[in-house]
Protein backbone atom coordinates (compact mmCIF):
# COMPACT_ATOMS: atom_id res chain seq x y z
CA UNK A 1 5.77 13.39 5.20
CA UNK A 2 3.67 11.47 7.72
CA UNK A 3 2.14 7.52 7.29
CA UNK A 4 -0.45 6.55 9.30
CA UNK A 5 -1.33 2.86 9.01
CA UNK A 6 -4.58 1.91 8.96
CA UNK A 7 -4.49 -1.64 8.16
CA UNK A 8 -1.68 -4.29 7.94
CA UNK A 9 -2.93 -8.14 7.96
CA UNK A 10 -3.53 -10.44 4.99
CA UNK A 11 -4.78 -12.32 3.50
CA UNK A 12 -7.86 -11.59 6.93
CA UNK A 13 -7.58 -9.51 9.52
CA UNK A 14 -7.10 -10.25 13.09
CA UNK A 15 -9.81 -9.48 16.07
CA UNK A 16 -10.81 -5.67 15.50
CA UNK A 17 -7.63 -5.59 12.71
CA UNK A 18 -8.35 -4.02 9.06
CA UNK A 19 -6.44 -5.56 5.90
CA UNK A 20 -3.77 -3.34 3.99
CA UNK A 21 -4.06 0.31 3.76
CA UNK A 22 -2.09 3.38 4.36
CA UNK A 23 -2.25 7.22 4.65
CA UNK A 24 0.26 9.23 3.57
CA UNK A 25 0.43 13.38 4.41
CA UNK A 26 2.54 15.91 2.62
CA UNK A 27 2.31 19.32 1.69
CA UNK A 28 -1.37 19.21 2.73
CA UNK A 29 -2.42 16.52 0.95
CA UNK A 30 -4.07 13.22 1.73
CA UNK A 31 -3.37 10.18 -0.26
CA UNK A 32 -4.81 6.60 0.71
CA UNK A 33 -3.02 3.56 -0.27
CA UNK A 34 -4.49 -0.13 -0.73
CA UNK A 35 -8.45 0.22 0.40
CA UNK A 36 -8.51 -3.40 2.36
CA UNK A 37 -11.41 -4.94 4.68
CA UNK A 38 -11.92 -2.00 7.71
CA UNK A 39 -9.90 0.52 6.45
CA UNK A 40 -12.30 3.11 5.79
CA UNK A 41 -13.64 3.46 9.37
CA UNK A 42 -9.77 3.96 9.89
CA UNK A 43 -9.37 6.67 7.82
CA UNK A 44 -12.03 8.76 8.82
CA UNK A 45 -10.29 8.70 12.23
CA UNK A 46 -7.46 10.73 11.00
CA UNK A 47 -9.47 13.01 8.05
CA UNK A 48 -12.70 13.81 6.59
CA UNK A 49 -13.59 11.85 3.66
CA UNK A 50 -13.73 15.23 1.52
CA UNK A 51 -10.18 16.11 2.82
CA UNK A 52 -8.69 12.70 1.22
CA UNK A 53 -7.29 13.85 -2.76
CA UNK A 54 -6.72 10.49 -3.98
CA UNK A 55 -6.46 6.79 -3.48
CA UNK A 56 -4.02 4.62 -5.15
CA UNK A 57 -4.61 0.55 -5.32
CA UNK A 58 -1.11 -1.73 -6.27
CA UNK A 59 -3.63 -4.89 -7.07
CA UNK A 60 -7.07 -6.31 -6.96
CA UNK A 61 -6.99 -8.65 -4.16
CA UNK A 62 -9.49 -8.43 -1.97
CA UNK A 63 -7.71 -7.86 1.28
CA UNK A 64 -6.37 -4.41 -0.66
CA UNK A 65 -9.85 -3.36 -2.30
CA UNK A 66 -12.95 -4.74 -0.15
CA UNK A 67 -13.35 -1.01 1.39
CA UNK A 68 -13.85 0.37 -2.24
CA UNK A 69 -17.11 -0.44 -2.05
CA UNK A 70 -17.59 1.50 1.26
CA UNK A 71 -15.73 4.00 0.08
CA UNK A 72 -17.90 4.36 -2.71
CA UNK A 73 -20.90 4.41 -1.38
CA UNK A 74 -19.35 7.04 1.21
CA UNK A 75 -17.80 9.37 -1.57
CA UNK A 76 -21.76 8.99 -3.71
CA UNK A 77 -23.14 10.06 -0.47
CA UNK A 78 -21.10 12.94 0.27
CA UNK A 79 -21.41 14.40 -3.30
CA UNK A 80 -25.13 13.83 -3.49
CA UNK A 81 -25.73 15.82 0.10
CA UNK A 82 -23.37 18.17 -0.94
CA UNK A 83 -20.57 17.81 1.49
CA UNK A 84 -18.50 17.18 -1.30
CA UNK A 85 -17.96 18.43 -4.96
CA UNK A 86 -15.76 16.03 -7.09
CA UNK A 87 -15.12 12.97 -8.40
CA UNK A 88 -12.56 10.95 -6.12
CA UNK A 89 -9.25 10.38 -8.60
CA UNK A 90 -8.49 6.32 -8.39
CA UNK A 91 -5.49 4.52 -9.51
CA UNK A 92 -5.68 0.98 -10.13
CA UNK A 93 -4.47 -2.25 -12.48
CA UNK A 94 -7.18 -3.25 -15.15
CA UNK A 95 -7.20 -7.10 -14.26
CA UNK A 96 -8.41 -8.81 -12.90
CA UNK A 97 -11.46 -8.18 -15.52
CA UNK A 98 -14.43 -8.79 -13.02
CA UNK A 99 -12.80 -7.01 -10.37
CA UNK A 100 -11.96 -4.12 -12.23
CA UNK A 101 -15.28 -3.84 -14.26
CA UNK A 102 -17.36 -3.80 -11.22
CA UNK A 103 -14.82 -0.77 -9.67
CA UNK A 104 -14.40 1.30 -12.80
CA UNK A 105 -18.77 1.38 -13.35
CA UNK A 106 -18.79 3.85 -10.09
CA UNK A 107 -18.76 6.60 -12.04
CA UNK A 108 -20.71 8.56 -9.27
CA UNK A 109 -17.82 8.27 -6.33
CA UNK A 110 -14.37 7.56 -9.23
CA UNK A 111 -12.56 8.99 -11.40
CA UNK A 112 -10.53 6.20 -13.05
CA UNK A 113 -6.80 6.28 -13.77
CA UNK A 114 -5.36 3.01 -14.99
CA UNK A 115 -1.66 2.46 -14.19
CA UNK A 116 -1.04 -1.05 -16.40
CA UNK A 117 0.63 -2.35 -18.70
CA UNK A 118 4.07 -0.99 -17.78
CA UNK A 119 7.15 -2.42 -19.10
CA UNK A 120 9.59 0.04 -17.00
CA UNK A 121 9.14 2.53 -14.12
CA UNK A 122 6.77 5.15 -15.04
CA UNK A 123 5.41 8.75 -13.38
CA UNK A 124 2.64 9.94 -12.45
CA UNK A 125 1.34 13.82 -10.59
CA UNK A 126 -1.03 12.65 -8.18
CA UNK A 127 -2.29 14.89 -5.97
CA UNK A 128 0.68 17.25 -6.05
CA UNK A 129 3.24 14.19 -5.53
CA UNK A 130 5.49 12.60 -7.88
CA UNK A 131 4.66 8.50 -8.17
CA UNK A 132 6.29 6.66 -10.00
CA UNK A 133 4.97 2.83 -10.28
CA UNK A 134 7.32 -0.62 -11.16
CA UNK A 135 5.54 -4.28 -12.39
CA UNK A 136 5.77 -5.94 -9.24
CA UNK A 137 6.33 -9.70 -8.96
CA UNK A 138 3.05 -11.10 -8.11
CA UNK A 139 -0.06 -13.69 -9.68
CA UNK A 140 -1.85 -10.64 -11.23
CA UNK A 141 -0.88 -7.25 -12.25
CA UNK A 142 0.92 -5.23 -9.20
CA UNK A 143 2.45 -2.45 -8.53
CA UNK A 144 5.51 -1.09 -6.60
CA UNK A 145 5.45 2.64 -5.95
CA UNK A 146 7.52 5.31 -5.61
CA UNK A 147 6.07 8.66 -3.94
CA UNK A 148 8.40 12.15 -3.60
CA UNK A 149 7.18 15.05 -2.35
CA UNK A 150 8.86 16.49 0.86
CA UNK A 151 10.76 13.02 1.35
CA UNK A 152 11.10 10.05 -0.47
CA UNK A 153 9.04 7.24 0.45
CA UNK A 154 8.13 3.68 -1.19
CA UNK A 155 5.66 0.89 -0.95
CA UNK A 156 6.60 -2.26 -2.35
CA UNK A 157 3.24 -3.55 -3.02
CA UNK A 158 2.86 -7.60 -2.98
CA UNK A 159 6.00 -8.76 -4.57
CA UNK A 160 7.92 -12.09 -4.82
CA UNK A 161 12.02 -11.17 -4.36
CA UNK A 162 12.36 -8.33 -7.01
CA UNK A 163 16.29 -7.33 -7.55
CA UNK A 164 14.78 -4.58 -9.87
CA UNK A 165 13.36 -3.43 -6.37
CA UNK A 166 16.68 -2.33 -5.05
CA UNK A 167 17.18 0.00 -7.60
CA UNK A 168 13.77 1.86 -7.36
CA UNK A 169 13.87 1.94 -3.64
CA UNK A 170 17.14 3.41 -3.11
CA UNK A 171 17.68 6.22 -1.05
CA UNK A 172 14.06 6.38 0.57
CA UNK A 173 13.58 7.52 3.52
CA UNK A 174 10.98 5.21 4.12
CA UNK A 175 10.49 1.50 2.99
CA UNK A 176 7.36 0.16 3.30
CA UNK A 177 7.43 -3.60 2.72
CA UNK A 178 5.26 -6.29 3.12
CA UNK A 179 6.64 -9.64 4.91
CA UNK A 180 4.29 -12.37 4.03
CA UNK A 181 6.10 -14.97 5.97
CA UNK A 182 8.96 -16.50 8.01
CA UNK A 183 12.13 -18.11 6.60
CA UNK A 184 10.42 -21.81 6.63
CA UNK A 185 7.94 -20.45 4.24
CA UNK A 186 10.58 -19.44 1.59
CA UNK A 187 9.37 -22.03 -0.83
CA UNK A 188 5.98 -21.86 -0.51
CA UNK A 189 6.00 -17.29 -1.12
CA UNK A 190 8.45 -17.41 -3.36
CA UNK A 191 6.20 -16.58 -6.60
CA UNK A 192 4.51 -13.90 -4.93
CA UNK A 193 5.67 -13.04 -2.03
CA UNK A 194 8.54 -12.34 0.27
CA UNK A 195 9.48 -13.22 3.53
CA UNK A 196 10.48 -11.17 6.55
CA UNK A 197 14.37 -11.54 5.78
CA UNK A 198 13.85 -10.98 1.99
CA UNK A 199 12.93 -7.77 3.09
CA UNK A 200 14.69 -6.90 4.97
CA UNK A 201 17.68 -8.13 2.61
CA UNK A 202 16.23 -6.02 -0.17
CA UNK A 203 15.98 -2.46 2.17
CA UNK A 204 19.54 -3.02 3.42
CA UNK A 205 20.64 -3.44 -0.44
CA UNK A 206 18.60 0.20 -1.32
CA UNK A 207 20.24 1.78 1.45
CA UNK A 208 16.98 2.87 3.03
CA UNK A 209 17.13 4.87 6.05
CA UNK A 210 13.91 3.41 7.50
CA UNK A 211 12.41 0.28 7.56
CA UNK A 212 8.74 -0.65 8.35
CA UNK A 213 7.43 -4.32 7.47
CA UNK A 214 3.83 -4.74 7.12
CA UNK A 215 1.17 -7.85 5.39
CA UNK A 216 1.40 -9.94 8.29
CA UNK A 217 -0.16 -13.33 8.46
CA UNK A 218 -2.66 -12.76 11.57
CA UNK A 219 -1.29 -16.13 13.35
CA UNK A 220 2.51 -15.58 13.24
CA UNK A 221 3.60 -13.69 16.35
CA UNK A 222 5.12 -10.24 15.12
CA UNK A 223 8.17 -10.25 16.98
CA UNK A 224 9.44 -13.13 15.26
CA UNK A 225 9.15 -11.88 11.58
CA UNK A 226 10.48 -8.35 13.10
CA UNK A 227 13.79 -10.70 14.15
CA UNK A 228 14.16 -12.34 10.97
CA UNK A 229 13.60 -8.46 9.03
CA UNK A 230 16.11 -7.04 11.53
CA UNK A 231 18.59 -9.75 10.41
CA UNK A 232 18.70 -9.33 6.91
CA UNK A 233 18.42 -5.46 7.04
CA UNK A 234 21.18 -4.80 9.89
CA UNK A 235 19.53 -2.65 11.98
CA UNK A 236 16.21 -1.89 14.03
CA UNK A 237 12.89 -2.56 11.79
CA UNK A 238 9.62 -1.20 12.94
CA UNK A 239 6.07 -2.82 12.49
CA UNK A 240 3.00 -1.24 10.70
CA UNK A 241 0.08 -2.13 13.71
CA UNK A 242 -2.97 -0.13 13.39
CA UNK A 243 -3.01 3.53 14.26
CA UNK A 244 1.00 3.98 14.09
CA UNK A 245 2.14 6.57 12.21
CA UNK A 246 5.76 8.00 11.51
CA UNK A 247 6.62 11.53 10.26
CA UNK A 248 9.85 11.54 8.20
């Protein structure tokens, strides 16, 4: 497996940054996860857009959708001038209603796949990988994932402190978790997000063998959330920046 970050700030970017969104390689396919402000342009550094099988979305906030619209209009494009030939599989929450109504009427770029309503951890084939998606802990429907192919690899989504998360993460060989904040904003993320220690808490609990912490509030200085993740995981934990990838 290889990830390739394309975007890892919220809830804006920094100067020439891009908002959540990942790629993730194995077996030959492409799979792009979270579709945040500047991640298309990102993308298309590492693939052509008809080379990319699927896109997965954990939730509708906007710093993890805005580049659906691009990518829309991109995918439309490519179709109608025939450098592509299908409908682009998408996999997405149904609420919020207004965001998901305006997503699910581009019926020219999409096809829709709705992964809601989930009581307990459920499965999915998506473009030759097993996912498998858990409610995440968060102020609208989100997701967790779980993708195996080659390796084992999971994305926790936006989540508030999750113990079911231990469980579903165990054994990856890859964590990817977002770190919203430092330890003096405990109180203030702890509906909906977790901090840098939380997460690194919850990795060292799975017994993941790699850590990378991503969802970084643009004015914290990285080093100091990668101190406070190293702390509650044990060992070294890496940073999602733009353009790094890791094969595993």
């Amino acid at each position: 497996m290889k990830l390739t970050v394309l975007g890892c700030w919220a809830p804006y970017p920094r100067v020439s940054g891009a908002c959540s969104g990942y790629l993730l390689q194995d077996k030959g396919k492409n799979l792009l996860i979270e579709a945040g402000n500047g991640v298309l342009s990102r993308l298309i550094q590492h693939i052509d857009l008809q080379e990319l099988d699927a896109v997965i979305i954990s939730h509708l906030h906007p710093d993890h959708i805005m580049d659906i619209y691009c990518l829309r209009h991109a995918v439309e494009s490519a179709n109608r001038e025939g450098r592509m030939n299908k409908l682009l599989p998408l996999y997405l929450p149904s609420g919020p209603a207004e965001d998901f109504n305006r997503i699910t009427s581009f019926t020219k770029a999409f096809k829709i796949n709705i992964i809601d309503h989930l009581l307990e951890p459920r499965e999915e084939t998506i473009a030759g990988l097993k996912v498998s998606f858990m409610p995440a802990l968060h102020n609208l429907p989100c997701y967790s994932m779980k993708i195996e192919g080659s390796k084992r690899f999971v994305f926790s989504g936006d989540t508030a402190y999750n113990p079911n998360l231990v469980k579903f993460t165990a054994g990856a060989e890859v964590f990817l978790c977002e770190a919203s904040g430092l330890d003096k904003d405990a109180e203030y993320l702890k509906e909906n997000h977790l901090t840098a220690r939380q997460a690194g808490e919850l990795a060292r609990e799975a017994g993941v063998k790699e850590l990378m912490i991503t969802h970084f509030y643009p004015e914290y200085i990285l080093s100091e959330l990668q101190n406070q993740a190293e702390q509650g995981f044990g060992q070294k934990v890496l940073l999602a920046r733009e353009g790094a990838n890791l094969e595993f």
